[in-house]
N, C-alpha and C. Protein backbone atom coordinates (compact mmCIF):
# COMPACT_ATOMS: atom_id res chain seq x y z
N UNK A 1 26.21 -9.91 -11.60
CA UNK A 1 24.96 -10.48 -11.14
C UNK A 1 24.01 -10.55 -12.33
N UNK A 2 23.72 -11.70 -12.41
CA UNK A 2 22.74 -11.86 -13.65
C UNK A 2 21.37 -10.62 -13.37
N UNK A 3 20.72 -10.69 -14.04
CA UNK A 3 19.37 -10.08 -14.49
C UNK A 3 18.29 -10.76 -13.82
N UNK A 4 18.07 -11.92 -13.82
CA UNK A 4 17.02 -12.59 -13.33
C UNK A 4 17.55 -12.90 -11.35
N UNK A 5 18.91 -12.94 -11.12
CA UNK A 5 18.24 -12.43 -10.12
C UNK A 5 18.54 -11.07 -9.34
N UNK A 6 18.97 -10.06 -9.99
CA UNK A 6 18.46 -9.08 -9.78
C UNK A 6 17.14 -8.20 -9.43
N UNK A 7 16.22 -9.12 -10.51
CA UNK A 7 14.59 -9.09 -10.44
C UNK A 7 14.15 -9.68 -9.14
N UNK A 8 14.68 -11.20 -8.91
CA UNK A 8 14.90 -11.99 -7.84
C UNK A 8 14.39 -11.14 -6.39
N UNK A 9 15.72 -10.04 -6.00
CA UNK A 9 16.50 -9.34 -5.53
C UNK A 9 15.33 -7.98 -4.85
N UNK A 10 14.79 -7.85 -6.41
CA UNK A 10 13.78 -5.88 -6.29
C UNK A 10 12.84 -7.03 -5.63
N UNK A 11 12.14 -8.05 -6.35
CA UNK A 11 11.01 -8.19 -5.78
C UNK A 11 10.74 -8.72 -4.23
N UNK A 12 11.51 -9.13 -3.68
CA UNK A 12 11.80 -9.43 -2.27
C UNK A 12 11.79 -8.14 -1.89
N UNK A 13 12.72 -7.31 -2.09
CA UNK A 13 12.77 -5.51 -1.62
C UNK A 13 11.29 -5.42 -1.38
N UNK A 14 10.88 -4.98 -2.56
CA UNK A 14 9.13 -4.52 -2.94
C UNK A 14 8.33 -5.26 -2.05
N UNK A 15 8.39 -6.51 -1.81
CA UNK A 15 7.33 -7.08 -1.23
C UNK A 15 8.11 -6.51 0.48
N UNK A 16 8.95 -6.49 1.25
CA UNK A 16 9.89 -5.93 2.41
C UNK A 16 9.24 -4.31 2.37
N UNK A 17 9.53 -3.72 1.53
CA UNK A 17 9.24 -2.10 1.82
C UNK A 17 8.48 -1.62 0.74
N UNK A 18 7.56 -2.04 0.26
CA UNK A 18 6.44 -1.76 -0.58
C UNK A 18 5.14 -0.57 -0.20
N UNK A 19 4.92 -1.02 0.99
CA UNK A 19 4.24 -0.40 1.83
C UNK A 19 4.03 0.81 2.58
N UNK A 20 5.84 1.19 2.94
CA UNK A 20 6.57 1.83 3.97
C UNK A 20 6.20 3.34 3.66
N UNK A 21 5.87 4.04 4.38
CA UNK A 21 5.64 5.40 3.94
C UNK A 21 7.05 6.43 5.22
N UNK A 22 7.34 5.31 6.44
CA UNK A 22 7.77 6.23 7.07
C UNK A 22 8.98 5.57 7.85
N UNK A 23 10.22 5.96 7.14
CA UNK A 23 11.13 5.31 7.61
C UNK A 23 12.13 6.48 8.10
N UNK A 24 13.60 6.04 8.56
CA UNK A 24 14.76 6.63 8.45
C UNK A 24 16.07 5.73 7.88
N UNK A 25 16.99 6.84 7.10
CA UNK A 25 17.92 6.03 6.55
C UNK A 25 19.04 6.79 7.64
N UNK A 26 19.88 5.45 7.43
CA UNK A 26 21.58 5.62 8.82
C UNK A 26 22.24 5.12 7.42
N UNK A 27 23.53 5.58 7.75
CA UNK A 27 24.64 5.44 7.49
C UNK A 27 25.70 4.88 8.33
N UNK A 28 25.51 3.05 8.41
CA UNK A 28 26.84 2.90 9.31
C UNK A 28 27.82 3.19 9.08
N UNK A 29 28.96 3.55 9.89
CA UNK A 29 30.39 3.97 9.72
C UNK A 29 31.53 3.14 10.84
N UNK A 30 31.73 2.14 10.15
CA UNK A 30 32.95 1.13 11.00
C UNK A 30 32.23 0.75 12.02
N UNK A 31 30.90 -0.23 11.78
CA UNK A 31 30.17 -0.67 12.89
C UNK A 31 30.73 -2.37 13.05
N UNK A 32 30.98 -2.94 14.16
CA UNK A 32 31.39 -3.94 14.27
C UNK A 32 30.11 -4.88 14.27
N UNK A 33 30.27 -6.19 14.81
CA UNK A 33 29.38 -7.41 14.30
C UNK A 33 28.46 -6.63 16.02
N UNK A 34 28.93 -6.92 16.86
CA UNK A 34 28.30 -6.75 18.71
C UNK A 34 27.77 -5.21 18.51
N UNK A 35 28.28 -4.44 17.86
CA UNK A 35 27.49 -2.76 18.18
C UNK A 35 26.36 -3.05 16.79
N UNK A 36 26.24 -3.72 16.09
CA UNK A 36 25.19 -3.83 14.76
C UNK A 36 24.20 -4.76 15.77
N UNK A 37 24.62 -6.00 16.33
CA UNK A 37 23.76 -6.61 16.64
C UNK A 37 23.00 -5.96 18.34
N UNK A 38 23.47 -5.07 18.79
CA UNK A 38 23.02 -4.37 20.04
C UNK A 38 21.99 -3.38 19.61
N UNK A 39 22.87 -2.71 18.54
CA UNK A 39 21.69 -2.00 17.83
C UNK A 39 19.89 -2.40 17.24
N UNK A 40 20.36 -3.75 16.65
CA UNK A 40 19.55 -4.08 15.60
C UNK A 40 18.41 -4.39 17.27
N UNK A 41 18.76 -5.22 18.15
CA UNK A 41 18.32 -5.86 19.22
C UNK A 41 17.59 -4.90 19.63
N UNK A 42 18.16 -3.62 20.21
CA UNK A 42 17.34 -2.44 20.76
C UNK A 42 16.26 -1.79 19.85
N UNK A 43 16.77 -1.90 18.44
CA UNK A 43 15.40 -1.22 17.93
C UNK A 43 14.10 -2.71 17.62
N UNK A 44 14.84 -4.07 17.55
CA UNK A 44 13.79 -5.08 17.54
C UNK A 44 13.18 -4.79 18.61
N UNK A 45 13.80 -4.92 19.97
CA UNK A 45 12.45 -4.60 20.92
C UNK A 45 11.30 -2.93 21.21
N UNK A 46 11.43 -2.57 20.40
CA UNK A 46 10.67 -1.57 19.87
C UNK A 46 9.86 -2.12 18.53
N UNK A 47 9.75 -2.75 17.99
CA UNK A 47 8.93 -3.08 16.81
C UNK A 47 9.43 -2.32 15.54
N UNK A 48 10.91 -2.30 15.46
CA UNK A 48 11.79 -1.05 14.44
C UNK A 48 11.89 -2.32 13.57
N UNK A 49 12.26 -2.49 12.50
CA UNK A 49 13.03 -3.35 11.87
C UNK A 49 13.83 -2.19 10.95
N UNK A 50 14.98 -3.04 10.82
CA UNK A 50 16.26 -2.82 10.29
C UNK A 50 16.76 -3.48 8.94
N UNK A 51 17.29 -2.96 7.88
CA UNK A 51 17.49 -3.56 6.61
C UNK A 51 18.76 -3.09 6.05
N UNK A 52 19.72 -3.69 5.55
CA UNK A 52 20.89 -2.90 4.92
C UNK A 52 20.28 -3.35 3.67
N UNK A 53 20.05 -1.72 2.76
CA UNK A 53 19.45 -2.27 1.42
C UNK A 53 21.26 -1.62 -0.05
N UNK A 54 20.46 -2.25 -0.53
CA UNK A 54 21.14 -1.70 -1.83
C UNK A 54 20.53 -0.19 -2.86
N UNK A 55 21.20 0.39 -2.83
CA UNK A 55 20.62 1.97 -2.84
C UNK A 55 20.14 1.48 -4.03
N UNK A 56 20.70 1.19 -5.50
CA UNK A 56 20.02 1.29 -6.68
C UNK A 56 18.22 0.42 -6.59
N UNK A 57 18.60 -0.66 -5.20
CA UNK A 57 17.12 -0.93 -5.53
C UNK A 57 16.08 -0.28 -4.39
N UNK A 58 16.60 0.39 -3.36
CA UNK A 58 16.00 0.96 -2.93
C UNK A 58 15.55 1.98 -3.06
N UNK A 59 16.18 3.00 -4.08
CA UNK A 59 15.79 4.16 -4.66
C UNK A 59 14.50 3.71 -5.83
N UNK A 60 14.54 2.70 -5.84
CA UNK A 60 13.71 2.12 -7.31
C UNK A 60 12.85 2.00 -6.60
N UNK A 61 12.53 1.11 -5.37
CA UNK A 61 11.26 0.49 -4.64
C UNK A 61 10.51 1.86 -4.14
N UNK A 62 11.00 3.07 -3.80
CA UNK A 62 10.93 3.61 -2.66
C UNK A 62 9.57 4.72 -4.14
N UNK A 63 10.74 5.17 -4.97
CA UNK A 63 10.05 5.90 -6.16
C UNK A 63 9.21 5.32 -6.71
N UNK A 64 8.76 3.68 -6.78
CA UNK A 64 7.51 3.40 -7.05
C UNK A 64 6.52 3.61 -5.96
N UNK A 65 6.70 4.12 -4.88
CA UNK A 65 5.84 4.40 -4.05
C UNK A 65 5.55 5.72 -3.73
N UNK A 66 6.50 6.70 -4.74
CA UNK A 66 6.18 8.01 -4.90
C UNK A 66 6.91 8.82 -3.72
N UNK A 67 7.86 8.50 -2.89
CA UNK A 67 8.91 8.70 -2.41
C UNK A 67 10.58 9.04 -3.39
N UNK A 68 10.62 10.52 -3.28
CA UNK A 68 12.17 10.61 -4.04
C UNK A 68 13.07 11.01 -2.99
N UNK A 69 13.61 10.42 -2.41
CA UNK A 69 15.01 11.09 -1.75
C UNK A 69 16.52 11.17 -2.39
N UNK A 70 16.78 11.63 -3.18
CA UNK A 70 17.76 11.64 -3.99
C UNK A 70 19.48 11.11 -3.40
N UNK A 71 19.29 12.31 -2.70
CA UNK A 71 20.50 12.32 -2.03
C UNK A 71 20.54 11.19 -0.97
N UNK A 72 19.89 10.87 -0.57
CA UNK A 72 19.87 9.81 0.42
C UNK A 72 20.76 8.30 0.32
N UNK A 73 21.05 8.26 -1.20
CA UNK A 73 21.03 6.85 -2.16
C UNK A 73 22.52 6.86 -2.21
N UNK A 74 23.68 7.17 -1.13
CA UNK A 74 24.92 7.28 -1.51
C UNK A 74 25.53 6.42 -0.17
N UNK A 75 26.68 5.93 -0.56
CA UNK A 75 27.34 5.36 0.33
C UNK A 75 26.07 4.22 1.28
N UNK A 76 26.80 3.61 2.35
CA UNK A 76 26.25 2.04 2.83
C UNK A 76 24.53 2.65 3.48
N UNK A 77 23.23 1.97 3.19
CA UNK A 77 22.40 2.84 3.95
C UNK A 77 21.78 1.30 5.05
N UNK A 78 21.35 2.08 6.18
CA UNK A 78 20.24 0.79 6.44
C UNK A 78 19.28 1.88 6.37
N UNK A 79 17.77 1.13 6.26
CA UNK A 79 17.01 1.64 6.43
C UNK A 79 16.04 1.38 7.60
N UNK A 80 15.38 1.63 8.43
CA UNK A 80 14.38 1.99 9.64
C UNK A 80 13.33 2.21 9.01
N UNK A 81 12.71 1.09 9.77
CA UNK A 81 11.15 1.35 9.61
C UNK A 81 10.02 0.56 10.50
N UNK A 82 8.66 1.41 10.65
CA UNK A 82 8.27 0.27 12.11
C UNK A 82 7.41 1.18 12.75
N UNK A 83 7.77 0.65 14.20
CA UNK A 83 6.66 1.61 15.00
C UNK A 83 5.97 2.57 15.07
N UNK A 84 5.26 2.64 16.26
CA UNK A 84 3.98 3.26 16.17
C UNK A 84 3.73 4.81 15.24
N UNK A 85 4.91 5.64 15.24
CA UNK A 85 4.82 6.71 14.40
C UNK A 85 5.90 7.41 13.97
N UNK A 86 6.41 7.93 13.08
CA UNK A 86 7.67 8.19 12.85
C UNK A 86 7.88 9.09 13.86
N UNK A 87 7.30 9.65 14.83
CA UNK A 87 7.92 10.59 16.29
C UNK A 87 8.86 9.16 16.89
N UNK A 88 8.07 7.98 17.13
CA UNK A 88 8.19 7.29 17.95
C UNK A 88 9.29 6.57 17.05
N UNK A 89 9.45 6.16 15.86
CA UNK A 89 10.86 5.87 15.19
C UNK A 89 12.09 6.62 15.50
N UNK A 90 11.69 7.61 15.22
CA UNK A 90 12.68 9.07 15.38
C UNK A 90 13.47 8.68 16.54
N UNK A 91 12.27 8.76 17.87
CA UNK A 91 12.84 8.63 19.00
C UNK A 91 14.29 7.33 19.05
N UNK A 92 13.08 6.63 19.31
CA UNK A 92 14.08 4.99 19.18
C UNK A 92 15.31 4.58 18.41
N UNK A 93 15.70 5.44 17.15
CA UNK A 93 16.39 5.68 16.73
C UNK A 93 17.85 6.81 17.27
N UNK A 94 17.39 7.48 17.71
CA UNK A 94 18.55 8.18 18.25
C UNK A 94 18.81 7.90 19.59
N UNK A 95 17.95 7.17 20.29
CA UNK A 95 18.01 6.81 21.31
C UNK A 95 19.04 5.66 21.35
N UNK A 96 19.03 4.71 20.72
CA UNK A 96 19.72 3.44 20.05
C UNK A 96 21.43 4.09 19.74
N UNK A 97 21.15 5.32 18.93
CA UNK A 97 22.49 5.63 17.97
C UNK A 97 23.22 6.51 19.43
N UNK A 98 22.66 6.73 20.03
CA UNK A 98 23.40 7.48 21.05
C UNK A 98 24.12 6.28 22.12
N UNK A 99 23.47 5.15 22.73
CA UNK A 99 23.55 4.30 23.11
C UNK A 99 24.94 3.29 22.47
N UNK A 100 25.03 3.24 21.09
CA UNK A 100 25.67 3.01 20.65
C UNK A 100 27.42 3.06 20.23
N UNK A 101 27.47 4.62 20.93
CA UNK A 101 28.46 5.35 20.82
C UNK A 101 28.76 5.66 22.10
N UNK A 102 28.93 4.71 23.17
CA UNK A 102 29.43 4.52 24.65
C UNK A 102 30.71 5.59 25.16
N UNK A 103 31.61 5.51 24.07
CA UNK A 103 32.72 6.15 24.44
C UNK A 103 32.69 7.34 23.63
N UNK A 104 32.69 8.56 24.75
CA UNK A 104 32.59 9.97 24.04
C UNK A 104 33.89 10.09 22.69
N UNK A 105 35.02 9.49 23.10
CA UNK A 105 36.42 9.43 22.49
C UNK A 105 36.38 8.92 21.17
N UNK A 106 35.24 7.42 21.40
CA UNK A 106 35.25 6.94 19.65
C UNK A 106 34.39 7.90 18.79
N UNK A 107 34.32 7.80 16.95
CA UNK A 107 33.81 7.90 16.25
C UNK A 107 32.58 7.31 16.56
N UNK A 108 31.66 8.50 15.50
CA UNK A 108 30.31 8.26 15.47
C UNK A 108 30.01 6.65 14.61
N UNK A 109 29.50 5.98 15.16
CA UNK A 109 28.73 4.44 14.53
C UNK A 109 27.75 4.58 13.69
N UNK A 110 26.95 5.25 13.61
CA UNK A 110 25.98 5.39 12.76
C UNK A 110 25.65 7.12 12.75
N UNK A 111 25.53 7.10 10.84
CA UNK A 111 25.34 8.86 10.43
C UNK A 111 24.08 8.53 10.33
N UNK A 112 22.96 9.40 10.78
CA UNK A 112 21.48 9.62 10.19
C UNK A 112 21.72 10.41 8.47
N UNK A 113 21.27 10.35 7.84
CA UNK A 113 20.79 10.32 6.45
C UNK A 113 19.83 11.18 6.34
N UNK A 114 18.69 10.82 6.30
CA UNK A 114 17.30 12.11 6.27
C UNK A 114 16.28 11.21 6.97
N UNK A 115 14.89 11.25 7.08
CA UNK A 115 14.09 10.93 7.75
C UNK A 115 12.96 11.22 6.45
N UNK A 116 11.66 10.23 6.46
CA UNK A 116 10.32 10.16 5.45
C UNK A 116 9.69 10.09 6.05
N UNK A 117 8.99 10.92 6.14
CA UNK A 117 7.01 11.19 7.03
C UNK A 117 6.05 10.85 6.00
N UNK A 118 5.50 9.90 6.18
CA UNK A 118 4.29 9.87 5.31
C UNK A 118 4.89 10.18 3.82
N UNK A 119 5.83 9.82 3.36
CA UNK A 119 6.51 10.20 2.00
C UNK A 119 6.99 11.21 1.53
N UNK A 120 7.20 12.46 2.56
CA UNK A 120 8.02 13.32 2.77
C UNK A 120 8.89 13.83 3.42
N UNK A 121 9.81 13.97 2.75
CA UNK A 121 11.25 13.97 2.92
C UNK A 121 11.36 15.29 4.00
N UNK A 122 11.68 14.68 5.25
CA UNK A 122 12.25 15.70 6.56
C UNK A 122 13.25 15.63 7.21
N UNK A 123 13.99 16.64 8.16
CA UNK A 123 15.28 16.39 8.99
C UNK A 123 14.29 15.35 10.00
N UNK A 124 15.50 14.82 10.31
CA UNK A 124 15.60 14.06 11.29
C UNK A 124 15.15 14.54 12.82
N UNK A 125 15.97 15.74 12.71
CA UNK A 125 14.49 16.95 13.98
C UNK A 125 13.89 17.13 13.94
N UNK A 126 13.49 17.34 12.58
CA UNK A 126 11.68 17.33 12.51
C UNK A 126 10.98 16.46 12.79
N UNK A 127 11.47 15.11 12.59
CA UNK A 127 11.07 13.66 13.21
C UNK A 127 10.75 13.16 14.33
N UNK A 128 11.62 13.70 14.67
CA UNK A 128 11.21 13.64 16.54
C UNK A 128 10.18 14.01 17.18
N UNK A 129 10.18 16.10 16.28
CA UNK A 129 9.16 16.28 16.81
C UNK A 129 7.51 16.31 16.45
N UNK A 130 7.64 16.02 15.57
CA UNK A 130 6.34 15.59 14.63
C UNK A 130 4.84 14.83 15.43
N UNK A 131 4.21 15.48 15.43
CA UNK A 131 3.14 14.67 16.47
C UNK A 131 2.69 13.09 15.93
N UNK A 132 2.23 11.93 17.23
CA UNK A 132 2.18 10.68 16.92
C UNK A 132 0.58 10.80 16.16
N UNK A 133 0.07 9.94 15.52
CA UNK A 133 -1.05 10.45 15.07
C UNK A 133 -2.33 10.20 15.95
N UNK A 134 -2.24 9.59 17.48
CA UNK A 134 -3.37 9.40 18.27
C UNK A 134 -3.35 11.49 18.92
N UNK A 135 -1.91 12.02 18.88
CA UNK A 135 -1.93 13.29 19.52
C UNK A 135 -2.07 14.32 18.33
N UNK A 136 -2.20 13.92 16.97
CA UNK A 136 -2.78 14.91 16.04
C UNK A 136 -3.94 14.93 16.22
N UNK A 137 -4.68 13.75 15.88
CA UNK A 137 -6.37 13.50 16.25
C UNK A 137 -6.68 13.77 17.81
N UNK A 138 -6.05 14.22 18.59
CA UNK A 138 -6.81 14.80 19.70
C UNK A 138 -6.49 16.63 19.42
N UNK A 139 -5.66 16.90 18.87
CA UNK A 139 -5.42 18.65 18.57
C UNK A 139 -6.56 18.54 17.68
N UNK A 140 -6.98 17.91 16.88
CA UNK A 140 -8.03 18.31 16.06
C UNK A 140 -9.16 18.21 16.50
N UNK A 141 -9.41 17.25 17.60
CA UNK A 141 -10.78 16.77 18.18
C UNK A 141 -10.96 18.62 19.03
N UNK A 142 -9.78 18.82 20.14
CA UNK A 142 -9.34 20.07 20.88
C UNK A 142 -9.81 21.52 20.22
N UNK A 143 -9.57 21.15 19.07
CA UNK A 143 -9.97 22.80 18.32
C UNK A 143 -11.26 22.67 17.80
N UNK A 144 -11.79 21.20 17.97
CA UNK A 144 -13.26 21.20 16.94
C UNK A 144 -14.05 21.68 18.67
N UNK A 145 -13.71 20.91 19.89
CA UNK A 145 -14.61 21.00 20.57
C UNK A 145 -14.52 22.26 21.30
N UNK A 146 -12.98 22.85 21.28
CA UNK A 146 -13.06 24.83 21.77
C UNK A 146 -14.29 25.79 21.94
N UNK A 147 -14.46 25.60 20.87
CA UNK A 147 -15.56 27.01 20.55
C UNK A 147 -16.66 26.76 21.12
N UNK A 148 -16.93 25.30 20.67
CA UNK A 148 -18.69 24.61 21.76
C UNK A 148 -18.47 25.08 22.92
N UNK A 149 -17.52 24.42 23.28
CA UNK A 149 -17.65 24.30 24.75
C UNK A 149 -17.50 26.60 25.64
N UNK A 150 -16.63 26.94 24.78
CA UNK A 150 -16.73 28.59 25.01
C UNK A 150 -18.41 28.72 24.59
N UNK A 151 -18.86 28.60 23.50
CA UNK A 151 -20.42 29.02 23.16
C UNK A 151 -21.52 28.48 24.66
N UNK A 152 -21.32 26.76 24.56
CA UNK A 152 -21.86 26.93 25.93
C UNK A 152 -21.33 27.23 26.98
N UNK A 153 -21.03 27.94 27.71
CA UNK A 153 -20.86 28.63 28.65
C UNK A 153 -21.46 29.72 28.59
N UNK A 154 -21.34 30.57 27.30
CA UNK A 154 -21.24 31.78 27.04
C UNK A 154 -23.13 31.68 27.50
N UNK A 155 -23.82 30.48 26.93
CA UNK A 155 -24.96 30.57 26.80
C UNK A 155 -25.87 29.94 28.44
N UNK A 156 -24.85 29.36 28.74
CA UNK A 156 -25.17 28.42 30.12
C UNK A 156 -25.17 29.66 31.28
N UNK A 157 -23.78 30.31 31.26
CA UNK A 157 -23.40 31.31 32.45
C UNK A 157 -24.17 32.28 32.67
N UNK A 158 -24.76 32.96 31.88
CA UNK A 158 -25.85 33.75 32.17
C UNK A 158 -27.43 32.92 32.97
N UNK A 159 -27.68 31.82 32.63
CA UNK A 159 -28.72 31.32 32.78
C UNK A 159 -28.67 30.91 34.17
N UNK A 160 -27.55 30.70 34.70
CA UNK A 160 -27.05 30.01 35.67
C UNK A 160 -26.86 30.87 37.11
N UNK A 161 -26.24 31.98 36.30
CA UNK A 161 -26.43 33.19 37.44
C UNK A 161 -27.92 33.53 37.77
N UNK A 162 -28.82 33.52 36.63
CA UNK A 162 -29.97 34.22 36.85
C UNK A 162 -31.02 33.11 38.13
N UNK A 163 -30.76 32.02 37.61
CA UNK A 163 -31.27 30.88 38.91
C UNK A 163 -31.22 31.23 39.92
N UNK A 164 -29.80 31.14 40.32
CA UNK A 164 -28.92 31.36 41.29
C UNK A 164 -30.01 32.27 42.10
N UNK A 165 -29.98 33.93 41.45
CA UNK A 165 -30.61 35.36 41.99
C UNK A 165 -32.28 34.54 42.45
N UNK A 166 -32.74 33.75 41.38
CA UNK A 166 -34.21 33.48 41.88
C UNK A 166 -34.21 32.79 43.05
N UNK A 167 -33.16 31.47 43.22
CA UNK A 167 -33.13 30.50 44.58
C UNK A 167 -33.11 31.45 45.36
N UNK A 168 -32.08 32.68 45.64
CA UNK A 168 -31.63 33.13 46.77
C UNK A 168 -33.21 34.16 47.07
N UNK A 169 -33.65 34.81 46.31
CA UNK A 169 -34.94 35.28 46.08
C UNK A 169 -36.08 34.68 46.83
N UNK A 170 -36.33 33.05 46.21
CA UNK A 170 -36.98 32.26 47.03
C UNK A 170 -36.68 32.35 48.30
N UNK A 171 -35.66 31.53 48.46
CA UNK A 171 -34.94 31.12 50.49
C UNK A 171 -35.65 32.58 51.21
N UNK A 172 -35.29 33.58 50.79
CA UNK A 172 -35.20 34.87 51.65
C UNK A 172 -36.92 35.02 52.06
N UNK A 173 -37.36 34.96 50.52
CA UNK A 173 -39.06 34.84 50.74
C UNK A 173 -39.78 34.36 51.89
N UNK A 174 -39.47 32.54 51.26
CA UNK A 174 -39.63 31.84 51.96
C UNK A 174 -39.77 32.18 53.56
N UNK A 175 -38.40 32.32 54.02
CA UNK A 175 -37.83 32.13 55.21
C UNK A 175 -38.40 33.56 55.75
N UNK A 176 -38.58 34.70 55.49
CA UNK A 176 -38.99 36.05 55.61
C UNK A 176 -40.85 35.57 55.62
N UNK A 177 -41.22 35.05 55.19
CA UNK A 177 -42.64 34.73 55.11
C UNK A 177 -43.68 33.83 56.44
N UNK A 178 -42.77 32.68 57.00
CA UNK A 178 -43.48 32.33 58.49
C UNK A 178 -43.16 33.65 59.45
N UNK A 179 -41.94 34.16 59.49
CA UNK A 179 -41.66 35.01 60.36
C UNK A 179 -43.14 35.80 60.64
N UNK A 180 -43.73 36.42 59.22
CA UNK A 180 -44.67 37.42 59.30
C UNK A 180 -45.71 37.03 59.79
């Protein structure tokens, strides 16, 4: 392959996964044309896209983006990348690869590889369970608003009881007062 389009080749890559901070790499293994295209289909209707790249230029694209997965770069890879959060990749992904492998009896169709969060390199279990980022930003909203909400109370509940003692104080008055 010449040189020029090799260049050809990265820069199509680069401009394709330039961006990508959070993918997963598979390893097909004896996938036919109908289980690739069932696959590819199930993760398109999820908003996944799918790429069989060439490791030397995907290890190149990936490390200009400050992503090293070393080991990852061996034998056939596709790569995953897409929806709403790599939980939600994760998911769709094994969801797909399980789907895929109909008959308990055949070989596995697709090996998972490793999994990239935000440009770090994780298992693939960790992927799954990794929070989406609308449910990080509510654990954080959760722990900012904790303590307020304990402080008022802490500051409300007393005030609240003490009412309380004056209403019932009043009524009794009150009501104790035509009697006399």
């Amino acid at each position: 392959m010449s040189k020029k389009i090799k260049d050809l080749e990265l820069q199509a890559l680069r401009a394709t996964l330039g961006g990508v901070r959070d993918f997963v790499a598979l390893e097909p293994i004896k996938v036919d044309s109908a289980t690739d295209y069932d696959f590819r289909r199930k993760l398109r209707a999820k908003n996944v896209r799918v790429q069989l790249v060439k490791n030397s230029f995907a290890k190149k694209v990936f490390a200009e983006g400050g992503i090293t997965a070393d080991s990852v770069w061996s034998g056939a890879t596709l790569v995953c990348w897409g929806g709403d959060s790599v939980k939600g990749l994760a998911t769709s992904i094994d969801q797909a690869v399980k789907e895929a492998k109909k008959d308990p009896k055949s070989p596995e169709k697709f090996k998972v590889k490793t999994a990239v969060a935000d440009g770090q390199v994780v298992t693939f279990e960790v992927a799954k369970t990794l929070p989406t980022r609308q449910e990080a930003i509510g654990a954080v909203i959760a722990a900012a608003i904790g303590p307020g909400a304990t402080l008022l109370a802490a500051v409300m509940g007393p005030g609240s009881d003490l009412m309380s003692i004056v209403k019932t104080v009043e009524e009794t008055a009150g009501a104790a007062a035509p009697a006399a």
